[in-house]
Protein backbone atom coordinates (compact mmCIF):
# COMPACT_ATOMS: atom_id res chain seq x y z
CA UNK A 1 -104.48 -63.14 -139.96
CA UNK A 2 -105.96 -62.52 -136.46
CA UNK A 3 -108.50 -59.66 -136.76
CA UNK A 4 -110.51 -57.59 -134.09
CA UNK A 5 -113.40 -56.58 -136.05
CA UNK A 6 -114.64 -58.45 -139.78
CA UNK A 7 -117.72 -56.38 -141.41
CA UNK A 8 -119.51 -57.82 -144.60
CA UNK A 9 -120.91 -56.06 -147.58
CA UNK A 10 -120.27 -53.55 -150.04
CA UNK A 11 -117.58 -51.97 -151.41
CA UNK A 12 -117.94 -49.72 -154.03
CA UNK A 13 -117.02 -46.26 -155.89
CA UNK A 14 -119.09 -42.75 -154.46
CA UNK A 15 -118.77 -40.50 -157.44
CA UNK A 16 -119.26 -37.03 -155.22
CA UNK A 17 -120.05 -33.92 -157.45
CA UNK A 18 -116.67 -31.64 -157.54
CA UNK A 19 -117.94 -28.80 -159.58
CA UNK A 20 -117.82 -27.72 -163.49
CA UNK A 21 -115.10 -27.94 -165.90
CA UNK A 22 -114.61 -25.10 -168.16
CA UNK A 23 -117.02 -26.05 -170.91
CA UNK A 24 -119.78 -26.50 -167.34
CA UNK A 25 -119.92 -30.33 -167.30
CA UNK A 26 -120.57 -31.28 -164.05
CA UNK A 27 -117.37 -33.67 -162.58
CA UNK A 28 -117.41 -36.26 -160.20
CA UNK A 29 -114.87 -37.36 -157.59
CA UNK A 30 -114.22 -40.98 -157.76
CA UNK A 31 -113.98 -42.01 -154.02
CA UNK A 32 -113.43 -45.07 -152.59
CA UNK A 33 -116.67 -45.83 -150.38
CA UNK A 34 -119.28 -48.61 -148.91
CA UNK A 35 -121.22 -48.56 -145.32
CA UNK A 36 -119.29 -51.80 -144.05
CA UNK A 37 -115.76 -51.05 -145.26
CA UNK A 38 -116.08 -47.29 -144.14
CA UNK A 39 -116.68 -48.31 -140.93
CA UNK A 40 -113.18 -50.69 -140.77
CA UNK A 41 -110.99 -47.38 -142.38
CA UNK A 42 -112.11 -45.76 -139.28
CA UNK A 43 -111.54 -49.05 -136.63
CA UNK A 44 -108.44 -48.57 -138.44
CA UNK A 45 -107.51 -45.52 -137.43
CA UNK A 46 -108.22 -46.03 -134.19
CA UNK A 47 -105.31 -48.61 -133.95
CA UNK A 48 -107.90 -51.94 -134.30
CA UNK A 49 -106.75 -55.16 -137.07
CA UNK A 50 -109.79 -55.44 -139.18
CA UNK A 51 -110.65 -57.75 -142.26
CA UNK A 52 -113.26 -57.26 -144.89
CA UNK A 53 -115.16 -60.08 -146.59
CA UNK A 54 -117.00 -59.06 -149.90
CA UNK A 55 -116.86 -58.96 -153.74
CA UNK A 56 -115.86 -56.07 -156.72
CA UNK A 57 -115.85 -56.73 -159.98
CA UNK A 58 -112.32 -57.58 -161.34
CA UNK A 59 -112.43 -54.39 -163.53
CA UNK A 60 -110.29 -50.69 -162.98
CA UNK A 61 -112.70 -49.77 -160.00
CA UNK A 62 -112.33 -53.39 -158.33
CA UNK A 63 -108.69 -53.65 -158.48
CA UNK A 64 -108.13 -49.95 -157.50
CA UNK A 65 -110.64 -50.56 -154.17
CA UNK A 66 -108.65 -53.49 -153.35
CA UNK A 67 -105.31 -51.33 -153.71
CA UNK A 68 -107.14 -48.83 -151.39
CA UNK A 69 -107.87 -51.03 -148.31
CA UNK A 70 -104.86 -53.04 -148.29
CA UNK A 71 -102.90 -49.72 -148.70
CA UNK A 72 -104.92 -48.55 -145.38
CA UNK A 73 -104.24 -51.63 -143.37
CA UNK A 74 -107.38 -53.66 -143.96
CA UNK A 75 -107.20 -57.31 -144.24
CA UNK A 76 -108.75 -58.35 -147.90
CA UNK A 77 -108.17 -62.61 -147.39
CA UNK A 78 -111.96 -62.60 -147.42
CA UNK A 79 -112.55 -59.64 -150.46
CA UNK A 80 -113.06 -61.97 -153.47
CA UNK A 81 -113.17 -60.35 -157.38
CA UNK A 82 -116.04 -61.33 -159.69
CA UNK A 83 -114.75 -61.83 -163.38
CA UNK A 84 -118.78 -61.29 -164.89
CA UNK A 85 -120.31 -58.73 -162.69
CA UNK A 86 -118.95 -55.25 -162.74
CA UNK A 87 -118.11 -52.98 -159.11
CA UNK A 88 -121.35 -51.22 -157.92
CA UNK A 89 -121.29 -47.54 -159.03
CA UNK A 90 -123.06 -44.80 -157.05
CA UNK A 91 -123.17 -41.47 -157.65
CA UNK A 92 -123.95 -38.51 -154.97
CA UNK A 93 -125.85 -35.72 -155.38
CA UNK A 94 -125.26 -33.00 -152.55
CA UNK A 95 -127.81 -31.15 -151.64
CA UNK A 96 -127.03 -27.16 -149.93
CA UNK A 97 -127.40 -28.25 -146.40
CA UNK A 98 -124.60 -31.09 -146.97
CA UNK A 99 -127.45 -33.94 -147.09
CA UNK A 100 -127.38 -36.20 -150.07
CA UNK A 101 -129.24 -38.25 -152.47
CA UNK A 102 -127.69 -41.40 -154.38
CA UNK A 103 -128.04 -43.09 -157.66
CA UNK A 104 -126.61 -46.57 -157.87
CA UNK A 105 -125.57 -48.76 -160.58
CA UNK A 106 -126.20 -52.63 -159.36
CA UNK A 107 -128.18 -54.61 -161.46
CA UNK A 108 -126.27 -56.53 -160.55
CA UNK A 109 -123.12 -55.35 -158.72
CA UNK A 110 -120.22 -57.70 -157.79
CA UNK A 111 -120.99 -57.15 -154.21
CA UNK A 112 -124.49 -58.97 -154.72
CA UNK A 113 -122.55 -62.08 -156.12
CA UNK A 114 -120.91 -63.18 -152.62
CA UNK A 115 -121.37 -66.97 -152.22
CA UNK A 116 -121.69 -68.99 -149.04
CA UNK A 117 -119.40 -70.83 -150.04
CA UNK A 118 -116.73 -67.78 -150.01
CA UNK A 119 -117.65 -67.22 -146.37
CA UNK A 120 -114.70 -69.14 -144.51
CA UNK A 121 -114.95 -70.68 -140.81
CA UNK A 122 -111.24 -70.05 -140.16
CA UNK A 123 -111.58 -66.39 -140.59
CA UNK A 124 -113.92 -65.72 -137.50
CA UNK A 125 -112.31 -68.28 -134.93
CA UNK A 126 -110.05 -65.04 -133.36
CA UNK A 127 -111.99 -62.04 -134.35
CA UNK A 128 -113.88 -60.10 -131.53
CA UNK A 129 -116.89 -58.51 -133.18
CA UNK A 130 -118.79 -59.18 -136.96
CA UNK A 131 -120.72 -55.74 -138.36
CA UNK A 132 -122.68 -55.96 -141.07
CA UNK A 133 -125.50 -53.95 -142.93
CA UNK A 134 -128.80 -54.86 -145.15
CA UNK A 135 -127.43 -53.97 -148.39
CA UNK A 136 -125.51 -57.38 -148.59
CA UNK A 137 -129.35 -59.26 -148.37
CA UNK A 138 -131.17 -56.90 -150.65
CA UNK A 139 -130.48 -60.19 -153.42
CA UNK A 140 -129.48 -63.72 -153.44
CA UNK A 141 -126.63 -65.41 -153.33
CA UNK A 142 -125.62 -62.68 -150.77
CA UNK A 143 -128.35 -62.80 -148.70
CA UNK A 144 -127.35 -66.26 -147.63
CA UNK A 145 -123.73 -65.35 -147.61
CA UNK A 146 -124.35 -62.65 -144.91
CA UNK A 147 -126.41 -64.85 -142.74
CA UNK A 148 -123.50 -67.56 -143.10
CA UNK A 149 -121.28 -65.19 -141.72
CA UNK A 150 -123.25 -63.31 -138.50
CA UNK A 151 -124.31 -67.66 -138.16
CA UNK A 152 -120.63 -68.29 -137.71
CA UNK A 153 -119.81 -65.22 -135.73
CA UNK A 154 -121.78 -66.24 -133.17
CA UNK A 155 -120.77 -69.71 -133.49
CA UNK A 156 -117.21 -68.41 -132.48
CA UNK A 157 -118.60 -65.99 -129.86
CA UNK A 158 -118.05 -62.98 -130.91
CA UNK A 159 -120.51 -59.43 -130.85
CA UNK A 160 -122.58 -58.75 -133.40
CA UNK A 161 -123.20 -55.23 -134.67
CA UNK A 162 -126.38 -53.99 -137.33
CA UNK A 163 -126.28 -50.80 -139.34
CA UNK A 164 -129.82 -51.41 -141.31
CA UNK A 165 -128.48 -47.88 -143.89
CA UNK A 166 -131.87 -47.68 -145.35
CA UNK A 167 -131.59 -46.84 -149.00
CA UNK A 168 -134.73 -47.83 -150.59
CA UNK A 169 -133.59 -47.60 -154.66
CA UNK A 170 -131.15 -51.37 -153.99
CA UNK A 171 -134.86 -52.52 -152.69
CA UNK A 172 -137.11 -54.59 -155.22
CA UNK A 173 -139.99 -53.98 -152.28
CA UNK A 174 -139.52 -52.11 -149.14
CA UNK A 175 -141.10 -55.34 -147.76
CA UNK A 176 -138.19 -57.31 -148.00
CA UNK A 177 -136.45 -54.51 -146.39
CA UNK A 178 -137.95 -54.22 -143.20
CA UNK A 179 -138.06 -58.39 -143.38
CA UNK A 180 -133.92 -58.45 -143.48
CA UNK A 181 -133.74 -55.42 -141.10
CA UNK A 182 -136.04 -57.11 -138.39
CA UNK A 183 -133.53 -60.57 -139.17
CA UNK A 184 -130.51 -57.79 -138.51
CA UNK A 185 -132.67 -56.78 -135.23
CA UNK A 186 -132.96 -60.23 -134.35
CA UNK A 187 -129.15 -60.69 -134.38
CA UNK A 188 -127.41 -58.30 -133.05
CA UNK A 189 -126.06 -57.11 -129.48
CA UNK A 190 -125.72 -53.21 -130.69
CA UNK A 191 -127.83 -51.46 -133.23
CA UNK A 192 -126.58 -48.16 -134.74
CA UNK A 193 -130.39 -46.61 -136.58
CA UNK A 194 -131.04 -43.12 -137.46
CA UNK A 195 -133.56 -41.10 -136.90
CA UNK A 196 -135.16 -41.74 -140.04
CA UNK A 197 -134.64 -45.33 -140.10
CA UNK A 198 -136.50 -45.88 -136.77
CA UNK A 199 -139.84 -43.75 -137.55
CA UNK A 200 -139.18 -46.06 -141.32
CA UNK A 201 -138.87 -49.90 -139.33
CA UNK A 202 -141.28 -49.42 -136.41
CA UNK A 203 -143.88 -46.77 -138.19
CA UNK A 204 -143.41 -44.67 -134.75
CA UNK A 205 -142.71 -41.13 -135.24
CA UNK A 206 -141.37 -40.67 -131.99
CA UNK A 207 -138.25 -41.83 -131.53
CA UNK A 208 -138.07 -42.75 -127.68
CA UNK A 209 -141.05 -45.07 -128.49
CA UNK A 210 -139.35 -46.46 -131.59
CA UNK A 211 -136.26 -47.86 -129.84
CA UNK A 212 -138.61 -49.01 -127.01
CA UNK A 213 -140.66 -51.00 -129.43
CA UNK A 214 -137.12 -52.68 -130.96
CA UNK A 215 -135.70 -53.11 -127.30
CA UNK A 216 -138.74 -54.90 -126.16
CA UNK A 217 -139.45 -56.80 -129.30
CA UNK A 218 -136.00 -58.04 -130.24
CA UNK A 219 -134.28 -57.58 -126.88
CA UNK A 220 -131.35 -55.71 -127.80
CA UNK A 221 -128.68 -54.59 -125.17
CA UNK A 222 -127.23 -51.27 -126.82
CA UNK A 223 -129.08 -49.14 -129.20
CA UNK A 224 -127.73 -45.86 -130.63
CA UNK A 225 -129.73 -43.61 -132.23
CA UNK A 226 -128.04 -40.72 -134.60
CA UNK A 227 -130.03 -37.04 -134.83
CA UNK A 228 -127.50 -35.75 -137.49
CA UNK A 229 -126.56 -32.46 -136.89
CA UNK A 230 -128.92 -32.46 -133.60
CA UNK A 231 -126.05 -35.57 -132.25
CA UNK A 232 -127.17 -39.32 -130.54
CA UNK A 233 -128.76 -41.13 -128.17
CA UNK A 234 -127.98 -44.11 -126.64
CA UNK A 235 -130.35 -46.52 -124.89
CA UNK A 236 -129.03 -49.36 -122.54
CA UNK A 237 -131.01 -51.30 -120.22
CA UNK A 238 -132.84 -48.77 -118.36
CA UNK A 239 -130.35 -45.99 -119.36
CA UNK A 240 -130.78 -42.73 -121.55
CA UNK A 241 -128.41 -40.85 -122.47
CA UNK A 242 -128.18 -38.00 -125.25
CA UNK A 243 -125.19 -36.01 -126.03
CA UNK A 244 -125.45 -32.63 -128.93
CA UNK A 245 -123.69 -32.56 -132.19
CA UNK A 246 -121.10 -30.24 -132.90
CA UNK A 247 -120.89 -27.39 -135.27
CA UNK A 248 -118.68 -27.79 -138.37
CA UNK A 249 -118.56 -26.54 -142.08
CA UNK A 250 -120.20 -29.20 -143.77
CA UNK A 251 -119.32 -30.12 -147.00
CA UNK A 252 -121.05 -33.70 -147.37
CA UNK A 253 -122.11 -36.23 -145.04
CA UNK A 254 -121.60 -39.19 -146.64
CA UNK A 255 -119.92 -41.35 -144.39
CA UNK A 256 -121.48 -40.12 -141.42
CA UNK A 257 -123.07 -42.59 -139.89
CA UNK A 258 -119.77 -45.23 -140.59
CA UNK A 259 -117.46 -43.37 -138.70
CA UNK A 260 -120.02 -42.66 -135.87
CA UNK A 261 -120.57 -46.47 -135.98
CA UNK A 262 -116.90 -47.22 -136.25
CA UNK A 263 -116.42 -45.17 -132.70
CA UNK A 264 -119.60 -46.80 -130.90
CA UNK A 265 -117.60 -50.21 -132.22
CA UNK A 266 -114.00 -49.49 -130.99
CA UNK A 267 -115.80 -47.96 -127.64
CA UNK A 268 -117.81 -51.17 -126.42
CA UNK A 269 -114.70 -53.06 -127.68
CA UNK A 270 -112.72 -50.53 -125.13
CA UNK A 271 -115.39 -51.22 -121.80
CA UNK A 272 -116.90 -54.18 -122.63
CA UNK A 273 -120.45 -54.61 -123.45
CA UNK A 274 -121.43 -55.33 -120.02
CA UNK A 275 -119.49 -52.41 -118.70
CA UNK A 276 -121.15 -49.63 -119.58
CA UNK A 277 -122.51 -46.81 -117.04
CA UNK A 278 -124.26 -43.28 -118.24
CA UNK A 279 -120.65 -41.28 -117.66
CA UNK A 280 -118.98 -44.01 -120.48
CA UNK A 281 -121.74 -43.86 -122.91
CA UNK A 282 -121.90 -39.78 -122.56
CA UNK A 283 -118.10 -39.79 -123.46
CA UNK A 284 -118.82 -42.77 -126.57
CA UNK A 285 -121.92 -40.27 -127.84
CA UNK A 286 -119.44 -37.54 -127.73
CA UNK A 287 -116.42 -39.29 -129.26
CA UNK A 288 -118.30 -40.59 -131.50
CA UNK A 289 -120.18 -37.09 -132.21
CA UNK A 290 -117.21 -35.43 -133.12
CA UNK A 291 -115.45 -38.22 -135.29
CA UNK A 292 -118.81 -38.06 -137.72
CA UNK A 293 -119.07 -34.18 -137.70
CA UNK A 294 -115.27 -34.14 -139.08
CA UNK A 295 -115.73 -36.17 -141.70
CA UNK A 296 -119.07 -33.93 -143.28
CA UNK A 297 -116.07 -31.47 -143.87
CA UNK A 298 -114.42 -33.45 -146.42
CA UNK A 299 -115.20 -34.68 -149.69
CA UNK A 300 -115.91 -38.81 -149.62
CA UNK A 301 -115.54 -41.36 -146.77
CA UNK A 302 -113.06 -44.43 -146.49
CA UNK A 303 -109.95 -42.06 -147.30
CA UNK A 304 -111.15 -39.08 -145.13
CA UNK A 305 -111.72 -40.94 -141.72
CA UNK A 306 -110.74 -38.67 -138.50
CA UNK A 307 -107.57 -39.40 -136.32
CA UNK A 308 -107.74 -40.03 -133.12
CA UNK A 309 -106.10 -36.02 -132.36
CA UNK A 310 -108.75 -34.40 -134.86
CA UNK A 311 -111.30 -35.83 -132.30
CA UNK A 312 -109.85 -34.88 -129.60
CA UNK A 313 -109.00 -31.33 -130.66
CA UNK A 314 -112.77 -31.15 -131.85
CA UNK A 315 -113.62 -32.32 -128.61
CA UNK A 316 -112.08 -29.49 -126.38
CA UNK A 317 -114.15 -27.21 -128.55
């Protein structure tokens, strides 16, 4: 199947707090949820073919998560199931402002067991642009899987796009996170970091100087920097441009940064990576602004992506 955009990684199950039952146990919501695949439910709703390579477990939560992006239109020829290792559990704690805090269950997960040898040539020779994150290299053997794939993507010629989604409990030693994140730096041709993650990878608190340091030191042509509520920045050759947030009910914000990501994607798709002026990007900030303040209003991420009209109607706001 001919694709526009593959992303690698994990796919998993966000258990999201939903309240008390009547004897005050706390209960979860079991949604459907990784970085790389949230990103390709939104690409999917803005009318792009996408395909997903990565590994669940071939247990209740792997076989329903495989249901749930083939049911959305995502192409699963490269999602593989793991008969030892179970799906990666996380579970989200919400904090009052909307923020959140995770606990994760992968030691191992399925999604660490990718192989190199599941990574297929044939699947990147029409695609357009590869996206992938660091939580795929956090272990072996999918460490080497990932850089199999973003090896292959630019064999074929396509874009490559990082999302480094810090989370520092998958990391043995924040050493070997910065290591794969500076290999993700070193790859890519548009870099979607938040604010956190920038002052976290460079050790620069401010953030202009931050995305200086990774434009001069890994020559990257499009960076776009997320403020949360506060909205982006984008930084392209000698360009600037900011654009705010907008002002929602947040519920949660996981998922956030995907769909922002998944609009910044489906933009430079749009223009071309070479087309971009500061009227384009200020309309992609935007866009993209509104698409990730919708989704803090609902509970989870890969079912609750935006449509095209919610943006728009947010937008006119």
């Amino acid at each position: 199947m001919n694709v526009d955009v593959i992303a690698l990684g994990e796919l998993l199950i966000d258990f999201t707090q939903a309240g008390e039952s009547p004897m005050q146990n706390q209960l979860f919501e079991a949604c459907p949820g990784g970085a790389p695949c949230n990103v390709l439910a939104m690409l999917q709703n803005l009318g792009r073919k996408t395909g997903f390579i990565g590994k669940v477990g071939n247990d209740q939560f792997g076989v329903m998560l495989r249901s749930i992006i083939q049911e959305i239109g995502i192409d699963s020829t490269g999602l593989s199931l793991d008969e030892e290792v179970n799906t990666t559990l996380a579970f989200v704690h919400t904090f009052a402002d909307g923020d959140r805090d995770f606990s994760f269950y992968r030691n191992p997960g399925a999604d660490m067991m990718l192989t190199r040898d599941e990574i297929k040539d044939s699947y990147f020779k029409h695609a357009k642009l590869f996206h992938f994150g660091t939580l795929s290299m956090t272990d072996e053997p999918s460490r080497e899987a990932t850089k199999k794939a973003v090896g292959l993507a630019k064999e074929h010629g396509m874009l490559v796009s990082f999302d480094p989604n810090l989370r520092p409990p998958l990391w043995k030693d924040l050493h070997a996170a910065k290591a794969m994140a500076s290999y993700g730096f070193g790859e890519c041709d548009i870099l979607k970091i938040s604010d956190n993650e920038v002052q976290f990878y460079t050790g620069l608190e401010d953030y202009d100087a931050g995305v200086l340091f990774l434009q001069e030191t890994y020559g990257i042509p499009l960076i776009v920097l997320t403020l949360g509520k506060e909205g982006s920045r984008a930084y392209y050759n000698d360009l600037r441009v900011e654009a705010p947030g907008f002002s929602v009910p947040t519920i949660e914000t996981t998922g956030a940064g995907d769909t922002f990501c998944a609009c910044l994607i489906d933009s430079v798709l749009t223009h071309g990576l070479d087309g971009l002026d500061y009227d384009i990007l200020e309309q992609v900030l935007l866009r993209a602004n509104a698409a990730a303040a919708i989704v803090t209003t609902k509970v989870g991420a890969l079912r609750s992506m935006p449509s095209e009209e919610e943006i728009t109607n947010l937008m006119k706001t």
